[in-house]
C-alpha atoms as a PDB file:
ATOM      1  CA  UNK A   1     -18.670 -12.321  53.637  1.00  0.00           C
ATOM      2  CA  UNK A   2     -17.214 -15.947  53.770  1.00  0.00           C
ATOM      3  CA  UNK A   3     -14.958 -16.724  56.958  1.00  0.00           C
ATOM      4  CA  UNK A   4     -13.804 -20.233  55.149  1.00  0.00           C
ATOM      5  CA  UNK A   5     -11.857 -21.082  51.571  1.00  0.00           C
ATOM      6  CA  UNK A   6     -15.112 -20.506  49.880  1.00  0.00           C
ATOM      7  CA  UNK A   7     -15.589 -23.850  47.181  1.00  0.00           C
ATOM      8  CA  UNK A   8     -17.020 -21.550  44.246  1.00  0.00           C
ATOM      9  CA  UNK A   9     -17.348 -17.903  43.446  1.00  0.00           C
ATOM     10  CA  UNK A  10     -19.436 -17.249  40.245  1.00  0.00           C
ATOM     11  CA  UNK A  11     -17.088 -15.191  38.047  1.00  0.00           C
ATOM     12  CA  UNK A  12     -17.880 -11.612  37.155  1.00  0.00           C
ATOM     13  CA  UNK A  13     -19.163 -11.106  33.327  1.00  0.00           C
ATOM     14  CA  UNK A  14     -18.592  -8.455  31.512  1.00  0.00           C
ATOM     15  CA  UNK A  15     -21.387  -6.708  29.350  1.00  0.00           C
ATOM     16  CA  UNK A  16     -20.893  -6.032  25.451  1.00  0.00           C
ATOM     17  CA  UNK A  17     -20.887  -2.894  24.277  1.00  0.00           C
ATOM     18  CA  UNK A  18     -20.923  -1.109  21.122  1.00  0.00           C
ATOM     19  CA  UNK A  19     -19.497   2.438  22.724  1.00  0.00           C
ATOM     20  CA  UNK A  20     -15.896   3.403  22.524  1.00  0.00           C
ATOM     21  CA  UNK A  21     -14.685   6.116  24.972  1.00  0.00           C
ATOM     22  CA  UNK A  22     -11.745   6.865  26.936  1.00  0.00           C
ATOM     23  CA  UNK A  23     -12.004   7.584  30.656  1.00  0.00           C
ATOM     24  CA  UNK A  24      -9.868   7.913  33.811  1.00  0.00           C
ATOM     25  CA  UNK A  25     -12.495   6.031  35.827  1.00  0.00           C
ATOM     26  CA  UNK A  26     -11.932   3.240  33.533  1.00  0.00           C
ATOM     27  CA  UNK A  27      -8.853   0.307  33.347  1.00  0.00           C
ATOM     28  CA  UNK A  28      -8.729  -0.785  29.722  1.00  0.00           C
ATOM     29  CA  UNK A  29      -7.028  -3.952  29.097  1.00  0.00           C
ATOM     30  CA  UNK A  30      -6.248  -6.720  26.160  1.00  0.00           C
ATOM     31  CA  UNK A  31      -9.052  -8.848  25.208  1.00  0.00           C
ATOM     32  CA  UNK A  32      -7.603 -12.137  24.851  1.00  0.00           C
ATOM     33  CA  UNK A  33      -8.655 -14.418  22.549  1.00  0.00           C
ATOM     34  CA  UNK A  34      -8.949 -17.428  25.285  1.00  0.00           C
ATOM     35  CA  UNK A  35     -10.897 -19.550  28.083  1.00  0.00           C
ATOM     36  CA  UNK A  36     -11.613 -17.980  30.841  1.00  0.00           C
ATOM     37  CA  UNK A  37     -10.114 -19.594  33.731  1.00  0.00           C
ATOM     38  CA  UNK A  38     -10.333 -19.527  37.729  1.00  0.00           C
ATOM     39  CA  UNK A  39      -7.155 -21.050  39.899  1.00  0.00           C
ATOM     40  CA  UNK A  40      -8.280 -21.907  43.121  1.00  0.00           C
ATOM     41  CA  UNK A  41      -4.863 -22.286  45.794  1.00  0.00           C
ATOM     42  CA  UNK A  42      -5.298 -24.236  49.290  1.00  0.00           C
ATOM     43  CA  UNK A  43      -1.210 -25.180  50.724  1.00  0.00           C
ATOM     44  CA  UNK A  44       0.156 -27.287  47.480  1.00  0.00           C
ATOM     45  CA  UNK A  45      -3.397 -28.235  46.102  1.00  0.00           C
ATOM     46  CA  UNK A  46      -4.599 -26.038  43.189  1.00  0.00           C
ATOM     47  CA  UNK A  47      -7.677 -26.509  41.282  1.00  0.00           C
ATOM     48  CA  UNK A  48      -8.263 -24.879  38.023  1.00  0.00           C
ATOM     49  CA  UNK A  49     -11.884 -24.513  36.428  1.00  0.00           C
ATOM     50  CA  UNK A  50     -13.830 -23.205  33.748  1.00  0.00           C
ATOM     51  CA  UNK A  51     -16.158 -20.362  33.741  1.00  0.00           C
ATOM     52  CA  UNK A  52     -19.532 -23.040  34.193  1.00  0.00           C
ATOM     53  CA  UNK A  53     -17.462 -24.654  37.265  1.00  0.00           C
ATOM     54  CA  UNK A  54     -15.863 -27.508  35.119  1.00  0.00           C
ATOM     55  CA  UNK A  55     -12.414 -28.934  36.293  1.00  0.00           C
ATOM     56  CA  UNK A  56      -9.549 -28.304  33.895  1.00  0.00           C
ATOM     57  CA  UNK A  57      -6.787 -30.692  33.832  1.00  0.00           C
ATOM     58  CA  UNK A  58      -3.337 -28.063  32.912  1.00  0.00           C
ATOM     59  CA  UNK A  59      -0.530 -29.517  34.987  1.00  0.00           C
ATOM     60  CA  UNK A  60       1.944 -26.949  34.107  1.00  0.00           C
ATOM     61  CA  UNK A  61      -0.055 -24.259  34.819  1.00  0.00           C
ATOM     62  CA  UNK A  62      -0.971 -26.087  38.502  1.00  0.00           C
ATOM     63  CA  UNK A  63       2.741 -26.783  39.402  1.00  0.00           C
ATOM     64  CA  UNK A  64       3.183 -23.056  38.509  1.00  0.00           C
ATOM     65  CA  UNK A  65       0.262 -21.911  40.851  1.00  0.00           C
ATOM     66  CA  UNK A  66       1.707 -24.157  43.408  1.00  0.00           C
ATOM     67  CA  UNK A  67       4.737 -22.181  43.932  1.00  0.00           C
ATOM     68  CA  UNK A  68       3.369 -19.087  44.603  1.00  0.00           C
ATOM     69  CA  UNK A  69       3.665 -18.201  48.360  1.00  0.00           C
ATOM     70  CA  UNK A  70       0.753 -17.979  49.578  1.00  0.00           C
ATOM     71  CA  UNK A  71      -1.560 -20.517  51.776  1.00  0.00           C
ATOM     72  CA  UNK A  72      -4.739 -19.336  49.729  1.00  0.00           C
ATOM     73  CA  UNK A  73      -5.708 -17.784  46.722  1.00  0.00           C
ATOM     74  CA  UNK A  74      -8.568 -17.615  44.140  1.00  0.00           C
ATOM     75  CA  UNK A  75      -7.464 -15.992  40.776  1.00  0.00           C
ATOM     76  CA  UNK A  76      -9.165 -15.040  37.539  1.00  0.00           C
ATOM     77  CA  UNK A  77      -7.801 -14.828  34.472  1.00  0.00           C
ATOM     78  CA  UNK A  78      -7.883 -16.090  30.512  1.00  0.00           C
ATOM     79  CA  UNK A  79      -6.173 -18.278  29.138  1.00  0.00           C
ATOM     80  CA  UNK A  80      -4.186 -18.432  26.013  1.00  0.00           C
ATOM     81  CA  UNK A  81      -3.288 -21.749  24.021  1.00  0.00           C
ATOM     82  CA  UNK A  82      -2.058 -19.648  20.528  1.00  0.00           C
ATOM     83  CA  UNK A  83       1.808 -21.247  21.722  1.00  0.00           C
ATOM     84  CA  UNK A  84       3.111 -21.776  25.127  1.00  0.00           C
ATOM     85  CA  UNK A  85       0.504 -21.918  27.304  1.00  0.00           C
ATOM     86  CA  UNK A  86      -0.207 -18.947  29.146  1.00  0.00           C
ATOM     87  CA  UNK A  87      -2.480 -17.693  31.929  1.00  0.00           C
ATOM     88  CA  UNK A  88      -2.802 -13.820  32.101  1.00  0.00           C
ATOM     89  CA  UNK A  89      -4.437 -13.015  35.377  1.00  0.00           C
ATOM     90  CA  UNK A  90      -6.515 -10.169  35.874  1.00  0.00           C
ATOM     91  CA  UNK A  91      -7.826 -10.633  39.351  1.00  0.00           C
ATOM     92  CA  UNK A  92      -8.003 -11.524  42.612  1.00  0.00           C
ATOM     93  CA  UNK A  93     -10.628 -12.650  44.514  1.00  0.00           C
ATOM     94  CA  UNK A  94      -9.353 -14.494  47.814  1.00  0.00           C
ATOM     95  CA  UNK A  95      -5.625 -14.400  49.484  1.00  0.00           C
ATOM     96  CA  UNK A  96      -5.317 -16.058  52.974  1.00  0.00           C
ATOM     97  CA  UNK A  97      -8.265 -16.371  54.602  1.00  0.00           C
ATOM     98  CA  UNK A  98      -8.887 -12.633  53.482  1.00  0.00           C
ATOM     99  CA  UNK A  99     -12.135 -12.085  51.336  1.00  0.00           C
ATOM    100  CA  UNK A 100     -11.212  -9.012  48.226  1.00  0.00           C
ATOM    101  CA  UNK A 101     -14.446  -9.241  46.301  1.00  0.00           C
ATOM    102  CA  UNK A 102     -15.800  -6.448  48.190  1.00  0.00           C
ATOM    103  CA  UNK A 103     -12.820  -4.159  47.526  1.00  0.00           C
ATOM    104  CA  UNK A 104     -12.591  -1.911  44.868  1.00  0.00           C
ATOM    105  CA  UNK A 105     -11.112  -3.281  41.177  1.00  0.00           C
ATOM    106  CA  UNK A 106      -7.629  -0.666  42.507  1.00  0.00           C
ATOM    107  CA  UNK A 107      -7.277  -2.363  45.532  1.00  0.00           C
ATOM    108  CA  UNK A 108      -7.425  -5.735  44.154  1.00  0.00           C
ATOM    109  CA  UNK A 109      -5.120  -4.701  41.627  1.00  0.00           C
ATOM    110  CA  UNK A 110      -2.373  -3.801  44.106  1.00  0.00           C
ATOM    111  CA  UNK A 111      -2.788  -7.175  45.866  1.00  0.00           C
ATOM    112  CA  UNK A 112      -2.280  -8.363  42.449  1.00  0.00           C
ATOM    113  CA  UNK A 113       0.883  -6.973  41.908  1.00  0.00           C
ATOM    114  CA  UNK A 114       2.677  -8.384  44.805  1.00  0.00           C
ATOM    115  CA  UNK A 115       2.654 -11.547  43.738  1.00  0.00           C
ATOM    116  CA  UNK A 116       5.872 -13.007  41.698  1.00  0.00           C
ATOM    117  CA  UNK A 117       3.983 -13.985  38.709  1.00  0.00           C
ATOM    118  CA  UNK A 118       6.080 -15.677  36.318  1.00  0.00           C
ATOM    119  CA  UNK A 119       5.956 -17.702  32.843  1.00  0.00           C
ATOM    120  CA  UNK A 120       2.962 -19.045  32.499  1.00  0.00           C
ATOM    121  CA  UNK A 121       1.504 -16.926  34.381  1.00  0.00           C
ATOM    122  CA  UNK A 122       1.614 -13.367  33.975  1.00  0.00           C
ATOM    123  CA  UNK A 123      -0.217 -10.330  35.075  1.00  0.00           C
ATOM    124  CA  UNK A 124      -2.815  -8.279  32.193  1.00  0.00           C
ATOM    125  CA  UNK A 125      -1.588  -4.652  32.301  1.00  0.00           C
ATOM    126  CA  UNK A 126      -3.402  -1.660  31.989  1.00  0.00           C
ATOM    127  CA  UNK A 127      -3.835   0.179  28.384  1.00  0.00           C
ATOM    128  CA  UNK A 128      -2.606   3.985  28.412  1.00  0.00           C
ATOM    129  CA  UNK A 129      -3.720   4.815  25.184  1.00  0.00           C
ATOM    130  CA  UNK A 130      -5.879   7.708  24.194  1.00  0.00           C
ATOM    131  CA  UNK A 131      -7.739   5.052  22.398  1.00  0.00           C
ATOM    132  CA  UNK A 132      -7.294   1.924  23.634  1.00  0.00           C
ATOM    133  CA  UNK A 133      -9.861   0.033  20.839  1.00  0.00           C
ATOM    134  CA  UNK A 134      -7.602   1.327  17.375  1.00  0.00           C
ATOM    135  CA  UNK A 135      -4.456  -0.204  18.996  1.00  0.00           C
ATOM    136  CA  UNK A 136      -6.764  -3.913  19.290  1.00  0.00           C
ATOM    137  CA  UNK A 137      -7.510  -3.331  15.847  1.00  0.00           C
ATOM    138  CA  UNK A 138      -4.773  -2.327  14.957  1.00  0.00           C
ATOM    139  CA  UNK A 139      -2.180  -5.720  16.456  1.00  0.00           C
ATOM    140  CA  UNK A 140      -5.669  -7.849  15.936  1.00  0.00           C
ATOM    141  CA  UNK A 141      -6.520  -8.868  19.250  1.00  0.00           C
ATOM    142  CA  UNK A 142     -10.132  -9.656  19.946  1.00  0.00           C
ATOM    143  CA  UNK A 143     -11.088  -6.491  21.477  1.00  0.00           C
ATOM    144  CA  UNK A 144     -10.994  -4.519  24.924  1.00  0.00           C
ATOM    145  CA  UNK A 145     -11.704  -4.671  28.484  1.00  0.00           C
ATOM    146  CA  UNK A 146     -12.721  -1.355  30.162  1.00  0.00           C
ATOM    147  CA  UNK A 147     -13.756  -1.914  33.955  1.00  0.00           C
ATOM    148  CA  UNK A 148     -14.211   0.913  36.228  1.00  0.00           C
ATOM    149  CA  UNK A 149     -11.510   1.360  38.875  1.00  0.00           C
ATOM    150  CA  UNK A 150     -14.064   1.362  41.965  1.00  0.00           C
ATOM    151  CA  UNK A 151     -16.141  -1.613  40.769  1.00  0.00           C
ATOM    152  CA  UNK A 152     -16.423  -4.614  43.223  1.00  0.00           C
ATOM    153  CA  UNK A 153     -15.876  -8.046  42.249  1.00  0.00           C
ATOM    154  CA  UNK A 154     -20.041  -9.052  41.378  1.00  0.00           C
ATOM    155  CA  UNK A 155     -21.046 -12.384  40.429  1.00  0.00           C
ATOM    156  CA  UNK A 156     -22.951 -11.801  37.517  1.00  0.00           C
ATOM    157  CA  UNK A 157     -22.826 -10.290  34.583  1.00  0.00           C
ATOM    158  CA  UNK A 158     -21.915  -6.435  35.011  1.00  0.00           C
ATOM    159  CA  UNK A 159     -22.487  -2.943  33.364  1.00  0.00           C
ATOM    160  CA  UNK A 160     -19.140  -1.605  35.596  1.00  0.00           C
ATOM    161  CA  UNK A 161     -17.251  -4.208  33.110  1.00  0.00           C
ATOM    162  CA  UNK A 162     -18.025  -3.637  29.381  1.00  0.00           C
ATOM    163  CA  UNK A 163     -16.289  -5.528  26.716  1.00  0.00           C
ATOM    164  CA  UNK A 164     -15.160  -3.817  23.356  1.00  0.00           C
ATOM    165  CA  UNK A 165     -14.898  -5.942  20.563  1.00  0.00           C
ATOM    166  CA  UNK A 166     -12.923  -4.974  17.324  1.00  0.00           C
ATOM    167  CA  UNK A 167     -14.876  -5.290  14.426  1.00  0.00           C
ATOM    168  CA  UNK A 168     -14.721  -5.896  10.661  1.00  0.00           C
ATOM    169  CA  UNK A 169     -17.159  -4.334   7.920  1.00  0.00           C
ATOM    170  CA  UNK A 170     -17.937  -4.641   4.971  1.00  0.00           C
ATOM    171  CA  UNK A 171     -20.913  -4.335   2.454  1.00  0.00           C
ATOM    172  CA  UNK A 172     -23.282  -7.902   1.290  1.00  0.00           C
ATOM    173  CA  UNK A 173     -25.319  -8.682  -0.521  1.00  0.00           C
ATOM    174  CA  UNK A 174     -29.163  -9.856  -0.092  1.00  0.00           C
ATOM    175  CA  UNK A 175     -29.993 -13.488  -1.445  1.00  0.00           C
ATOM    176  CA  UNK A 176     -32.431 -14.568   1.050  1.00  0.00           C
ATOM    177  CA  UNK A 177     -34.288 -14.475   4.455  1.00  0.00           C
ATOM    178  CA  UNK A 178     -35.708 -16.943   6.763  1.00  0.00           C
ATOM    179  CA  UNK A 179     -39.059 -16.620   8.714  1.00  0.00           C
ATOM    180  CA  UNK A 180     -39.012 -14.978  12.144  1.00  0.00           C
ATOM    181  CA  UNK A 181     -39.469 -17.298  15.271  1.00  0.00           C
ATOM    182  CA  UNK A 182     -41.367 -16.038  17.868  1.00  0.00           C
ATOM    183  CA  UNK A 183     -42.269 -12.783  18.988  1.00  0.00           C
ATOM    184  CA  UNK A 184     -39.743 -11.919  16.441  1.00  0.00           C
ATOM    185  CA  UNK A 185     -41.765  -9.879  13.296  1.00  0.00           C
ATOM    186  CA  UNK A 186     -40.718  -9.447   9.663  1.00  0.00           C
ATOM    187  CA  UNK A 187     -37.741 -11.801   9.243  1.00  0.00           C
ATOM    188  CA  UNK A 188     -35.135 -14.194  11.571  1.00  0.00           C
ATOM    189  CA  UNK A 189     -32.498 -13.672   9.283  1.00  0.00           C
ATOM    190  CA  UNK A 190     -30.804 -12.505   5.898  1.00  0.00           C
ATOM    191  CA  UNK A 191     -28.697 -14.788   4.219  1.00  0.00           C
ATOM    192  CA  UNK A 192     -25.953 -12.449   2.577  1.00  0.00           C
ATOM    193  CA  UNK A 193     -23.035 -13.015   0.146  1.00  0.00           C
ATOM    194  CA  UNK A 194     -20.295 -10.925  -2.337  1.00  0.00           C
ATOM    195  CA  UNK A 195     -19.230 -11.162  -5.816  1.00  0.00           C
ATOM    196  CA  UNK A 196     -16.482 -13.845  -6.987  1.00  0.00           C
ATOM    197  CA  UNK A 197     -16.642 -13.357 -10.518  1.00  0.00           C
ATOM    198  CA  UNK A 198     -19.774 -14.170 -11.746  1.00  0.00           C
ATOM    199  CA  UNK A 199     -20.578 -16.224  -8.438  1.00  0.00           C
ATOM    200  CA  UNK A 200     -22.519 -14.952  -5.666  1.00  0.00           C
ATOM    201  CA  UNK A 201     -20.420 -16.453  -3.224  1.00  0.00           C
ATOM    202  CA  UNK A 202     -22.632 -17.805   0.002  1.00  0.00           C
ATOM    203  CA  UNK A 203     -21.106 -15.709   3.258  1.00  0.00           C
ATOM    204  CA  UNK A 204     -23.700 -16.235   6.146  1.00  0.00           C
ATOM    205  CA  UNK A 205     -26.855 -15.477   8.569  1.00  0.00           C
ATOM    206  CA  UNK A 206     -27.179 -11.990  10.049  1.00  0.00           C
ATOM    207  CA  UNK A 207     -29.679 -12.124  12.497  1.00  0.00           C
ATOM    208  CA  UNK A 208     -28.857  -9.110  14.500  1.00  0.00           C
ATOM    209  CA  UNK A 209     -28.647  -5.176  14.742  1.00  0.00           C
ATOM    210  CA  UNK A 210     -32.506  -4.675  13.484  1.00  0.00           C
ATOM    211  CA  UNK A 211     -34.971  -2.685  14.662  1.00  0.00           C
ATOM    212  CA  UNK A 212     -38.867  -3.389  14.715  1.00  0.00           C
ATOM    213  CA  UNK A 213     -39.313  -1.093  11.508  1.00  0.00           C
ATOM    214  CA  UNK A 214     -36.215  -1.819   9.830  1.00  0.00           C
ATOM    215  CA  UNK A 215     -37.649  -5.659   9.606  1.00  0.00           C
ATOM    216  CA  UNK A 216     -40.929  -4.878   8.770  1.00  0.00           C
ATOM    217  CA  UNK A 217     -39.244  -2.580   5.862  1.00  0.00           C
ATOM    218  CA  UNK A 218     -37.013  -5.400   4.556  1.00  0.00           C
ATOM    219  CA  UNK A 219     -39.885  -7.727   4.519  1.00  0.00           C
ATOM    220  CA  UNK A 220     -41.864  -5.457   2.674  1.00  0.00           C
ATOM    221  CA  UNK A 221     -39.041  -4.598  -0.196  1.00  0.00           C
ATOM    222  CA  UNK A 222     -37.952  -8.707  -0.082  1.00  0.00           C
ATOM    223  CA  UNK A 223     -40.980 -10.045  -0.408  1.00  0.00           C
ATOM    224  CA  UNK A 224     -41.259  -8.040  -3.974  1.00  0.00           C
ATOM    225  CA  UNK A 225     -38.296  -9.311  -4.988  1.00  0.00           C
ATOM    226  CA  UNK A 226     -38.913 -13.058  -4.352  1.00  0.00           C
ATOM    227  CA  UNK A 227     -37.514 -15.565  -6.807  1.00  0.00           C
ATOM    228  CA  UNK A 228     -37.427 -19.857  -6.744  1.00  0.00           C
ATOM    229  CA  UNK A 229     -34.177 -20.671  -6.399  1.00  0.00           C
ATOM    230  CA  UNK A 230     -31.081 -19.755  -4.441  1.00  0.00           C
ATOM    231  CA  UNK A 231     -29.136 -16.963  -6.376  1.00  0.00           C
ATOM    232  CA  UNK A 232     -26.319 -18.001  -4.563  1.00  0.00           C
ATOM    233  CA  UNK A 233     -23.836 -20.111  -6.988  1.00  0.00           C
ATOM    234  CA  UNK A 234     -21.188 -21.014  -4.343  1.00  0.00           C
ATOM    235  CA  UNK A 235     -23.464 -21.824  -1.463  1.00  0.00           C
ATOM    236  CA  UNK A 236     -21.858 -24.027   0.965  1.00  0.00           C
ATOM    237  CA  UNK A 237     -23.461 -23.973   4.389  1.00  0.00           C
ATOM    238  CA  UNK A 238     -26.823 -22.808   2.819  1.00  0.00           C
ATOM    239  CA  UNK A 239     -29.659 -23.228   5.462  1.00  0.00           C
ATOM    240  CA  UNK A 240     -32.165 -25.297   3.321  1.00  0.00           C
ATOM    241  CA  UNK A 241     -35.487 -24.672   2.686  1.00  0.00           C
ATOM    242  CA  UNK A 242     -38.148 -26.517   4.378  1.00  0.00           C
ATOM    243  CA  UNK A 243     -41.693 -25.003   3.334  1.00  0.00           C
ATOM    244  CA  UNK A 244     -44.468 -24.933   5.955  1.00  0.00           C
ATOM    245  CA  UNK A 245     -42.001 -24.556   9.081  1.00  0.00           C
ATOM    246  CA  UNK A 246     -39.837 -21.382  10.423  1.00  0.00           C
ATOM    247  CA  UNK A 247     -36.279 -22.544   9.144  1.00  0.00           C
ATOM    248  CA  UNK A 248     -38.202 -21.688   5.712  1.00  0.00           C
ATOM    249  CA  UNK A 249     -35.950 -20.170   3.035  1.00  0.00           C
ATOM    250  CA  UNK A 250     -36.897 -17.784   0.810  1.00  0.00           C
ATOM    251  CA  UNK A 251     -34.600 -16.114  -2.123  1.00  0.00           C
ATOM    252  CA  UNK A 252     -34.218 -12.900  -3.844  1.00  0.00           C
ATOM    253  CA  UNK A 253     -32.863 -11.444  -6.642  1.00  0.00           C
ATOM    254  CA  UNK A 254     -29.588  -9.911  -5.362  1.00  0.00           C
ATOM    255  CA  UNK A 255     -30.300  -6.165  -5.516  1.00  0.00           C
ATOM    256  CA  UNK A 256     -30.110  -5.005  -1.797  1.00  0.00           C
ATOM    257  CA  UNK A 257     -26.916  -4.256  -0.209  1.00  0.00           C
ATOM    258  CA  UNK A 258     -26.126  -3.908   3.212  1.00  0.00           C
ATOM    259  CA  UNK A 259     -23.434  -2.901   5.816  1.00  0.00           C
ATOM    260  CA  UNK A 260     -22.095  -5.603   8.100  1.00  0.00           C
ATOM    261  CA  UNK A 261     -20.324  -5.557  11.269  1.00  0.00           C
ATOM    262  CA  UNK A 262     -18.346  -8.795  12.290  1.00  0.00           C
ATOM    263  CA  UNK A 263     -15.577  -9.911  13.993  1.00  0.00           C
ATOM    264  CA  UNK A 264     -13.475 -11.941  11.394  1.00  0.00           C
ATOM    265  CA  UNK A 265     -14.041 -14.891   8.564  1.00  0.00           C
ATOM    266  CA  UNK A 266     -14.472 -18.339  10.229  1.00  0.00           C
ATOM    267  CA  UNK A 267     -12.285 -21.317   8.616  1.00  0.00           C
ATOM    268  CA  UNK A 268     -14.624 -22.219   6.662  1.00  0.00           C
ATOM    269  CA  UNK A 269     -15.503 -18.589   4.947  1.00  0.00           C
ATOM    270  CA  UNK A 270     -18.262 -17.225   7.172  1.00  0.00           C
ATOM    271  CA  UNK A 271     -18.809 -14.219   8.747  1.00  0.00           C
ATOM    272  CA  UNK A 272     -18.293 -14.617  12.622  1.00  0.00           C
ATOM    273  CA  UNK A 273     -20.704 -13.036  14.953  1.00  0.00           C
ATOM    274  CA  UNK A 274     -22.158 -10.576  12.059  1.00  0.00           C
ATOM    275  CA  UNK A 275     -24.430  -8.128  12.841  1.00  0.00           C
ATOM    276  CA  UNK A 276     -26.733  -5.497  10.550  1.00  0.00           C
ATOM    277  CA  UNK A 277     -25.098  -1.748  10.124  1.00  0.00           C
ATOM    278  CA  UNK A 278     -27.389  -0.513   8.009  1.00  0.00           C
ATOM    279  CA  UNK A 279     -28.840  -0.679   4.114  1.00  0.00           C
ATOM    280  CA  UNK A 280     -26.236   0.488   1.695  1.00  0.00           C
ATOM    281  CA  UNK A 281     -28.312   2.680  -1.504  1.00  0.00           C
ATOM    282  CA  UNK A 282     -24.607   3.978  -2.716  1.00  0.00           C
ATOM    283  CA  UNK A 283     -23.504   0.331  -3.768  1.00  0.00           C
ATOM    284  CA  UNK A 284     -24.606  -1.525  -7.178  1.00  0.00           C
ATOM    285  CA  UNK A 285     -23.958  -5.451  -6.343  1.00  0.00           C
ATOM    286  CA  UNK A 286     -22.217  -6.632  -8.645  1.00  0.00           C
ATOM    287  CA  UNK A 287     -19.344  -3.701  -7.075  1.00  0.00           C
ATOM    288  CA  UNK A 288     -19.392  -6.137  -3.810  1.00  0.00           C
ATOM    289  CA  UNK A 289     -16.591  -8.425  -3.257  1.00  0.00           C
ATOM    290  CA  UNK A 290     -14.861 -10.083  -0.040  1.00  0.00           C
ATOM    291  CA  UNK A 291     -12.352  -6.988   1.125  1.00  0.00           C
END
């Protein structure tokens, strides 16, 4: 346990996770959509970094830290540049000479809530809903914090945090694969894409969500329906092909559909952290288009 203003703690990660529950050994919170950010308060000097330790220059945000009365303080939080700049703190790990990490997430929390937070900072509050994750879809925030009320402050990445994120899903189609890398076996990644019209419309990699046997199965059924070229007749972003390496190409005819998990469209069209579902046999092709 540090005696002195400590010059770094390593903040605590939370772990993704693809269960949704309620519990009342769990805080659920917002998600945001942001940098994570640590303030760091000694008398009038405040020093704001990045997760990886990396100085961030946000004078507002300093001046507003500043004020707060307290000699010392380390705080975590995101923060949010969609407008007025905002930092919505969710911890603390330091307060006058006194060390908290060791406390329980509850007893942080109540520290927390003495200070006079103001705009731009302001404190995350706790989700009461019976299920937390439809009301993230449902405003379209990013997803959910759970974090269980006893858990100490760890610096690393933690199972007693787990992050929720909302998804999207929707069914693609199949229009190619690239080699494994590797100990990876079958495939590295299909290169999916729906219906505009007549044009099979380019949408993205999914390299995630397989099994061992589900790859080997897709090779199997891909391989029989390789074809030349690209079926893909709006293909920006289209790895290309370069024979005798891994980043190899290879095309099918578009007649397997699958089920995609991701968490929204990218600027440019593409499917943002997508992940495999499963194989859709209810869904002709040509019925797929963006949703």
């Amino acid at each position: 346990m540090p005696t002195s203003f400590p010059e770094w703690i390593q903040p605590m990660a939370a772990t993704l996770t693809q269960e949704r529950f309620n519990s009342s050994e769990w805080i659920f919170e917002r998600k945001f959509d942001g940098i994570r950010l640590l303030a760091y308060k000694q008398g009038s000097r405040v020093e704001l970094f990045s997760r990886n330790h990396l100085p961030q220059n946000i004078p507002a945000l300093a001046r507003a830290i500043a004020t707060l009365p307290h000699r010392e303080l380390i705080l975590d939080g995101e923060i949010d540049w969609h407008g007025p700049v905002a930092y919505h703190v969710f911890d603390i790990m330091w307060i006058d000479g006194r060390d908290l990490t060791s406390l329980p997430l509850e007893e942080r929390r109540a520290v927390l809530r003495k200070l006079p937070l103001a705009a731009p900072l302001h404190r995350v509050v706790e989700l009461h809903d019976e299920t937390p994750w439809e009301r993230a879809q449902k405003h379209g925030w990013e997803g959910v914090i759970a974090k269980r009320r006893d858990s100490v402050y760890e610096q690393r990445r933690s199972p007693n945090w787990l992050k929720m994120k909302c998804e999207l899903a929707q069914e693609f189609v199949v229009g190619g694969f690239t080699e494994p890398e590797g100990k990876r076996v079958g495939l590295g990644a299909l290169l999916v894409g729906y219906y505009e019209s007549d044009d099979l419309v380019f949408a993205g990699k999914i390299g995630t969500g397989f099994n061992m046997k589900m790859l080997l199965d897709l090779r199997a059924q891909l391989d029989r329906l390789e074809i030349d070229k690209p079926p893909f007749t709006k293909a920006v972003g289209l790895p290309r092909s370069k024979v005798g390496t891994s980043l190899r190409a290879h095309w099918v005819r578009p007649e397997i559909v699958v089920q995609v998990g991701f968490i929204q469209w990218t600027k440019h069209n593409k499917l943002r952290h997508p992940r495999l579902l499963g194989i859709r046999n209810d869904k002709h092709p040509r019925e797929v288009v963006r949703e």
